[in-house]
C-alpha atoms as a PDB file:
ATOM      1  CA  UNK A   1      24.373 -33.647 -25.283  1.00  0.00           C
ATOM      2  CA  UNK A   2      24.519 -29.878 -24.666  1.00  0.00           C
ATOM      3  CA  UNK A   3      20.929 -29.775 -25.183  1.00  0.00           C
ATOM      4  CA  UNK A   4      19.888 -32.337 -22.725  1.00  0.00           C
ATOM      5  CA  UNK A   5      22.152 -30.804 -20.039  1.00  0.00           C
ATOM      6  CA  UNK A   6      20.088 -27.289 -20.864  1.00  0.00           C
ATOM      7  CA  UNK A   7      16.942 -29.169 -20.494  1.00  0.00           C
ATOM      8  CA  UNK A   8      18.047 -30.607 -17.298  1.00  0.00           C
ATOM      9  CA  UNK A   9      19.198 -27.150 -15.900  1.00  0.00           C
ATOM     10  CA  UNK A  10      16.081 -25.658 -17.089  1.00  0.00           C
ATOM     11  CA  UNK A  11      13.708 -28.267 -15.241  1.00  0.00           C
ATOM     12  CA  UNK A  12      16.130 -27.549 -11.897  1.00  0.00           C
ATOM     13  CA  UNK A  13      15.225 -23.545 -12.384  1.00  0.00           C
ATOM     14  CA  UNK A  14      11.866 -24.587 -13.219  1.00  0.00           C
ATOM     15  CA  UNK A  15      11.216 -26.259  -9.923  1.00  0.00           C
ATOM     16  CA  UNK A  16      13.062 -24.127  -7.541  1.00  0.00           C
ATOM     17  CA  UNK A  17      11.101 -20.889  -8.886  1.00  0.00           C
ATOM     18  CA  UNK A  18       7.714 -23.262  -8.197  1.00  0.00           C
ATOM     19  CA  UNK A  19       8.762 -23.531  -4.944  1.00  0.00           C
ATOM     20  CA  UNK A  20       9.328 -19.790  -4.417  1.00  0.00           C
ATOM     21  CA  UNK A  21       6.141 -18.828  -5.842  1.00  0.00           C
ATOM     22  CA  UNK A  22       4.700 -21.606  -3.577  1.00  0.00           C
ATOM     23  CA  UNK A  23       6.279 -19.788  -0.873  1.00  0.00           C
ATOM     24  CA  UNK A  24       5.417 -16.759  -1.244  1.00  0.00           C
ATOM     25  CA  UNK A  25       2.454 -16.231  -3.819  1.00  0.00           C
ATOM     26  CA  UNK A  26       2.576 -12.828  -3.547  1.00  0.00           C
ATOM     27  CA  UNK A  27       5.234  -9.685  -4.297  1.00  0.00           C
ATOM     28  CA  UNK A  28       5.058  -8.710  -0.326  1.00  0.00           C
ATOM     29  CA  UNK A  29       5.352 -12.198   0.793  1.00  0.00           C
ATOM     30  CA  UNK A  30       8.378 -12.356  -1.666  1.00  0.00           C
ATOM     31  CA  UNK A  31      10.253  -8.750  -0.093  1.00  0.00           C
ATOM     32  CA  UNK A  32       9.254 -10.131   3.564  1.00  0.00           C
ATOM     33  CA  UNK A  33      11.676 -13.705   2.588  1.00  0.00           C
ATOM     34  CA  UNK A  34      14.360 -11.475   1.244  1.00  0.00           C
ATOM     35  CA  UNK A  35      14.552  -9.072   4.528  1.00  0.00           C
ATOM     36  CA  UNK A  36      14.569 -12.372   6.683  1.00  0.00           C
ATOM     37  CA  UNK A  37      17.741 -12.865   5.399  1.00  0.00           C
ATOM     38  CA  UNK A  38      19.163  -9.577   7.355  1.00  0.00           C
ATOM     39  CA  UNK A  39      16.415  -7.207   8.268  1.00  0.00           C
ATOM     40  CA  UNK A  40      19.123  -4.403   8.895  1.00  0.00           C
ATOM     41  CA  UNK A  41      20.576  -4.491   5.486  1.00  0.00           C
ATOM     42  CA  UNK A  42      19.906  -1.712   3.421  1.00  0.00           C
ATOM     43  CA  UNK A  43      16.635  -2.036   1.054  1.00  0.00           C
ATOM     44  CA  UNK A  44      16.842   1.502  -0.636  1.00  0.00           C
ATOM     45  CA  UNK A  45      19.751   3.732  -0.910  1.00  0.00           C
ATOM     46  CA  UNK A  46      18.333   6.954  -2.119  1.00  0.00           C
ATOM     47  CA  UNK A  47      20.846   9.605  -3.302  1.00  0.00           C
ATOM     48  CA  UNK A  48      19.979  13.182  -3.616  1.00  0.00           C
ATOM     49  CA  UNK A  49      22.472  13.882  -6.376  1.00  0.00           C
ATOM     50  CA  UNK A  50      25.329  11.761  -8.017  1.00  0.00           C
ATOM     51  CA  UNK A  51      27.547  12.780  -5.210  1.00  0.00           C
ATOM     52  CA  UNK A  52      25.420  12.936  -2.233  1.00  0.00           C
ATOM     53  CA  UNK A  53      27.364  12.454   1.157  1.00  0.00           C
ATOM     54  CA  UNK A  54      24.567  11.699   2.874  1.00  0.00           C
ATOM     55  CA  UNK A  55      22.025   9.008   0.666  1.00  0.00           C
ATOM     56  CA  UNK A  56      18.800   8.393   2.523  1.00  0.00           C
ATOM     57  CA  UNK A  57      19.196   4.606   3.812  1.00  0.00           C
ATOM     58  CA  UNK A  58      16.145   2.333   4.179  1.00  0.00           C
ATOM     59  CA  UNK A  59      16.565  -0.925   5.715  1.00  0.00           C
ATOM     60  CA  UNK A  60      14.969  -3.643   4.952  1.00  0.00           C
ATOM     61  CA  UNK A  61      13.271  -3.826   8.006  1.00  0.00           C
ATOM     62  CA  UNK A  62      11.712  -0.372   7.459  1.00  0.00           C
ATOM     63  CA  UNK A  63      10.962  -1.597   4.267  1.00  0.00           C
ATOM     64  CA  UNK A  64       8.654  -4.307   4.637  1.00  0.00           C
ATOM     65  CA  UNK A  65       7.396  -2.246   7.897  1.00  0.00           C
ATOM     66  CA  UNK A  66       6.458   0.899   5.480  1.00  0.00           C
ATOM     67  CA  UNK A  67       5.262  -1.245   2.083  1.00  0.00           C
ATOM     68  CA  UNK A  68       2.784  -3.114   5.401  1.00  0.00           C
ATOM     69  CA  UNK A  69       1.447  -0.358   6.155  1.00  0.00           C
ATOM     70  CA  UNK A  70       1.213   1.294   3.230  1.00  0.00           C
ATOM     71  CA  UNK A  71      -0.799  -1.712   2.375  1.00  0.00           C
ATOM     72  CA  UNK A  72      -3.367  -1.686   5.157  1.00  0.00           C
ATOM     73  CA  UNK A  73      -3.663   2.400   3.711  1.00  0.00           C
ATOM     74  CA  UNK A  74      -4.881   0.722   0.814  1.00  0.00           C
ATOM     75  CA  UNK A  75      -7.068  -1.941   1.543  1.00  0.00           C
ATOM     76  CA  UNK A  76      -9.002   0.138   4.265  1.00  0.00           C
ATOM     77  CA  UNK A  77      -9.338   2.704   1.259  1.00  0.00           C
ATOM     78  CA  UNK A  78     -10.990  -0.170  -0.836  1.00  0.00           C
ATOM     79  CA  UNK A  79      -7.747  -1.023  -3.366  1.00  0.00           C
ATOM     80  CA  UNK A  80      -7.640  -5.001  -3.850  1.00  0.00           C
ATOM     81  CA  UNK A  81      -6.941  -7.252  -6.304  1.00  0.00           C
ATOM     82  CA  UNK A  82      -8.005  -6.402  -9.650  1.00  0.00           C
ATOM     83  CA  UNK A  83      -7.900  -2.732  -8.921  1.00  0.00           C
ATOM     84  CA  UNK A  84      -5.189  -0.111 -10.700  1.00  0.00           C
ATOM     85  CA  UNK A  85      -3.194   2.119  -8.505  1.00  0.00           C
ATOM     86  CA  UNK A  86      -1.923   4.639 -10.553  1.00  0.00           C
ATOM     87  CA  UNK A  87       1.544   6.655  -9.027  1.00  0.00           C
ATOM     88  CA  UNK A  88       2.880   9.996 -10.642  1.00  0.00           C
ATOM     89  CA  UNK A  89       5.672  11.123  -8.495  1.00  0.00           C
ATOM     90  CA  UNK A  90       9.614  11.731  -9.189  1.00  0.00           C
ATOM     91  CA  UNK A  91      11.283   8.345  -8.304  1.00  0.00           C
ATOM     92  CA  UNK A  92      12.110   8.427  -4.469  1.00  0.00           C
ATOM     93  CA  UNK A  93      12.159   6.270  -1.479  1.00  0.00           C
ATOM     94  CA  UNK A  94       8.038   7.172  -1.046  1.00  0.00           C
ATOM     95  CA  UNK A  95       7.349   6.588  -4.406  1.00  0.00           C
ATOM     96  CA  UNK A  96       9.535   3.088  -3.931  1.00  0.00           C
ATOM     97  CA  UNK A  97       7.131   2.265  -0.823  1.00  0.00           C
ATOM     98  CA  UNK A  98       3.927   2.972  -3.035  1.00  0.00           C
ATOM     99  CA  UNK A  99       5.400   0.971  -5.848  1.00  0.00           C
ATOM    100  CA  UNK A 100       6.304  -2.044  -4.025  1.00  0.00           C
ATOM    101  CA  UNK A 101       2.898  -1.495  -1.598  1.00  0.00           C
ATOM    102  CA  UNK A 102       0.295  -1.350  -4.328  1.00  0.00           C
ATOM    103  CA  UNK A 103       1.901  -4.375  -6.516  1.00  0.00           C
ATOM    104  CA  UNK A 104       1.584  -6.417  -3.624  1.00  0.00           C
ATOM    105  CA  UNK A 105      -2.053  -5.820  -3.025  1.00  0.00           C
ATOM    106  CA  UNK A 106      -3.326  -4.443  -6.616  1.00  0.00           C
ATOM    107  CA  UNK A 107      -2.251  -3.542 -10.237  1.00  0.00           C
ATOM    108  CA  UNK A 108       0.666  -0.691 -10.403  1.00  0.00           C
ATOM    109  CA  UNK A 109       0.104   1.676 -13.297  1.00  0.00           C
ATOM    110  CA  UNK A 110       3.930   3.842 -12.666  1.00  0.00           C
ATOM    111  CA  UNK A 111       3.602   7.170 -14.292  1.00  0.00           C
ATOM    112  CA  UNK A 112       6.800   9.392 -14.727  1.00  0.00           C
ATOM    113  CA  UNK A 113       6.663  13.020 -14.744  1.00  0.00           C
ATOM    114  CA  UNK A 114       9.979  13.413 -16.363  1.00  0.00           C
ATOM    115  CA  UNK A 115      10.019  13.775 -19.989  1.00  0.00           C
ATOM    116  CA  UNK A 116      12.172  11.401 -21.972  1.00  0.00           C
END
């Protein structure tokens, strides 16, 4: 019985994730849904150190407004589909925009300068 309930819940998840990706076929389309929800709700919170007083706040607003136009930065530079964007750059709020930016238009290749 267990099983069949599984089965059940798993055709339920099944469907509803077809309809997101129906929705929104792509990773930008995706972000743009979830900022709907409350464009001035903070996307990134970026902290300096462990304690910073201050964390750089991105909305979600700003977001979507900076991964756009980071995308149009792309495409007029000739990055599309099929096409690796390769980004070596200490994680911050840029190198969030350029993550999120060039997934949604091409393949992200994330590089970290920081040894393990």
């Amino acid at each position: 019985m267990a099983i069949h309930e599984m089965k059940i819940e798993r055709e339920a998840l099944d469907a509803r994730a077809r309809a997101l990706l129906d929705e929104c076929p792509d990773v930008f389309r995706l972000i743009a849904r979830g900022a709907a929800a409350n464009p001035e709700h903070e996307a990134i919170v970026y902290l300096r150190t462990a304690l910073d007083p201050t964390p750089a706040v991105t909305t979600a607003r700003s977001f979507l407004g900076l991964i756009s136009a980071a995308g149009r930065w792309l495409r007029e530079n000739g990055v599309g589909p099929g096409d690796a964007v390769s980004i070596l750059a200490p994680h911050c709020t840029a190198v969030s925009v350029a993550y999120w930016s060039a997934m949604s238009f091409a393949i992200v290749h994330p590089l970290s300068p920081v040894q393990p």
